[in-house]
Protein backbone atom coordinates (compact mmCIF):
# COMPACT_ATOMS: atom_id res chain seq x y z
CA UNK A 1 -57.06 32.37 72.67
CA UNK A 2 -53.72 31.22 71.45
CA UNK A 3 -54.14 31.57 68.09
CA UNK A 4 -56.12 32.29 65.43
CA UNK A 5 -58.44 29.97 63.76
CA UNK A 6 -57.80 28.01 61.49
CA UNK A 7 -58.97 25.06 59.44
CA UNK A 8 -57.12 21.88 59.41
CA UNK A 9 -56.36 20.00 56.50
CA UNK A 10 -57.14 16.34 57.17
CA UNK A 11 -55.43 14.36 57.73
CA UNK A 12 -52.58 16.20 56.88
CA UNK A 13 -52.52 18.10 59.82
CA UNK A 14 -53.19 15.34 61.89
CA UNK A 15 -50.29 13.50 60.33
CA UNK A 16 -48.01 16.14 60.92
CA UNK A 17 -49.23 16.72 65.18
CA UNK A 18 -48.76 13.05 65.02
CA UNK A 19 -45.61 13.18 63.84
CA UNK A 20 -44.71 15.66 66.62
CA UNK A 21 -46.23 14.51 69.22
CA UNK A 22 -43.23 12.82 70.98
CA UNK A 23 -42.24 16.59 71.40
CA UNK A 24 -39.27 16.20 69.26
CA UNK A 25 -38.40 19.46 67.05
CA UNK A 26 -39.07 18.59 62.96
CA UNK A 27 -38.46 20.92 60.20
CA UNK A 28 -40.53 20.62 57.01
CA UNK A 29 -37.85 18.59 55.35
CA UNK A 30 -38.12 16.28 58.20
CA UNK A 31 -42.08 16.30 58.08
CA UNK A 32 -42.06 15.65 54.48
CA UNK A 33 -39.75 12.87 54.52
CA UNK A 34 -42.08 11.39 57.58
CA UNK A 35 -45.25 12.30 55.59
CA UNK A 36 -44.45 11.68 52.05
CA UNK A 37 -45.68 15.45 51.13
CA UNK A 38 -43.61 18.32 49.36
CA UNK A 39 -41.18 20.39 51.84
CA UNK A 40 -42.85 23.45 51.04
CA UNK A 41 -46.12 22.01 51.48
CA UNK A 42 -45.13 21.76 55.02
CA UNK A 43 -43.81 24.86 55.37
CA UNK A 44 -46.99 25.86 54.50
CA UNK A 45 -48.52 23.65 56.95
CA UNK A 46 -46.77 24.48 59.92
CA UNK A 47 -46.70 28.02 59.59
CA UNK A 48 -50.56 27.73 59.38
CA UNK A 49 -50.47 25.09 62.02
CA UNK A 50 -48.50 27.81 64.40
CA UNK A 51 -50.91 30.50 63.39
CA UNK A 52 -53.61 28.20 64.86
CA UNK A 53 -51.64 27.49 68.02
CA UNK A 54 -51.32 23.82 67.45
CA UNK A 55 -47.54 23.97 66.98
CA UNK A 56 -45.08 26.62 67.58
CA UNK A 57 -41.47 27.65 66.38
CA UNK A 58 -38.68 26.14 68.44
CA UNK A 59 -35.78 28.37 69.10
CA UNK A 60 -32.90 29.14 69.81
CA UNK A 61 -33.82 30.90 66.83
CA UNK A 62 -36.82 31.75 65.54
CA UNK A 63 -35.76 31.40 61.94
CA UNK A 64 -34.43 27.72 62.52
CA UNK A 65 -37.48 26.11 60.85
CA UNK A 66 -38.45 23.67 63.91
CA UNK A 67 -41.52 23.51 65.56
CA UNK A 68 -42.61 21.64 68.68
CA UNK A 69 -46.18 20.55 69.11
CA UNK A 70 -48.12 22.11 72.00
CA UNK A 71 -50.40 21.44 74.22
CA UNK A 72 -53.39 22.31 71.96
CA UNK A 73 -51.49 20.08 69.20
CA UNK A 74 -51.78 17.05 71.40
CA UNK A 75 -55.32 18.15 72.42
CA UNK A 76 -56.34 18.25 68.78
CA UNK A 77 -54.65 14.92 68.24
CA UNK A 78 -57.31 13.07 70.79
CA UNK A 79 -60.25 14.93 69.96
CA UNK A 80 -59.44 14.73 65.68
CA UNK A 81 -62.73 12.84 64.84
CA UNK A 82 -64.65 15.83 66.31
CA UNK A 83 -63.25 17.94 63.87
CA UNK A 84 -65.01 19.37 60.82
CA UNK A 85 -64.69 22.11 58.72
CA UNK A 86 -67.81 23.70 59.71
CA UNK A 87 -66.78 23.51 63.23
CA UNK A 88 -63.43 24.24 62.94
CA UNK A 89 -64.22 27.87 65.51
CA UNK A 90 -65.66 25.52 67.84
CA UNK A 91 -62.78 22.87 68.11
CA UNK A 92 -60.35 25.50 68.15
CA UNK A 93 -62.16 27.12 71.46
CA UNK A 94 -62.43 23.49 72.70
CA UNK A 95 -59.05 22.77 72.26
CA UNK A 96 -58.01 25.47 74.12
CA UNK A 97 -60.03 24.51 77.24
CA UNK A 98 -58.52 20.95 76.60
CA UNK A 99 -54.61 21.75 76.30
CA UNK A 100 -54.23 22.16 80.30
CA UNK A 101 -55.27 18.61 80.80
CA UNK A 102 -52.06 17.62 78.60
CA UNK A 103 -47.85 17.45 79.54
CA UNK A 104 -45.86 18.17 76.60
CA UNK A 105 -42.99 15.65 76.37
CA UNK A 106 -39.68 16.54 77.57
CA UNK A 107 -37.21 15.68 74.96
């Protein structure tokens, strides 16, 4: 397992992997702007969004603030009406099966 789990805020979450999933780089200020939430409500979100293995840091460095989506991200993204709170151990195992049937974009 990628990541540990966690449980998603919805739709939040699935605003932000939305928001990602043309596998551009965002930063929280970026994110916020795009989702109408606080900066550090996003930083807070992503960071607990990368613990879970649905997004990731982008580098060069790893203090730059950007993330990229994976490919558990865009799994979570088709499979976000299965998700619920009690559950959220299950989808996380199920998303990892998923992610190799996805491509991250190239951008």
């Amino acid at each position: 397992m990628n990541g540990d789990v966690v449980k998603l805020v919805v739709p939040t979450d699935f605003e932000v992997m939305e928001a990602m999933s043309d596998g551009r780089r965002q930063t929280a200020p970026n994110l916020s702007e795009i989702t109408g939430r606080k900066s550090r409500y996003m930083n807070n979100r992503l960071a607990t969004l990368a613990g879970g293995g649905y997004v990731k840091k982008a580098g060069p460095s790893d203090n730059s603030g950007m993330y990229v989506i994976t490919k558990k991200g865009l799994a979570a993204l088709d499979h976000r009406d299965e998700y619920s709170h009690d559950s959220a151990d299950n989808f996380s195992d199920m998303m990892e099966s998923e992610a190799d049937n996805y491509e991250l974009p190239i951008k």
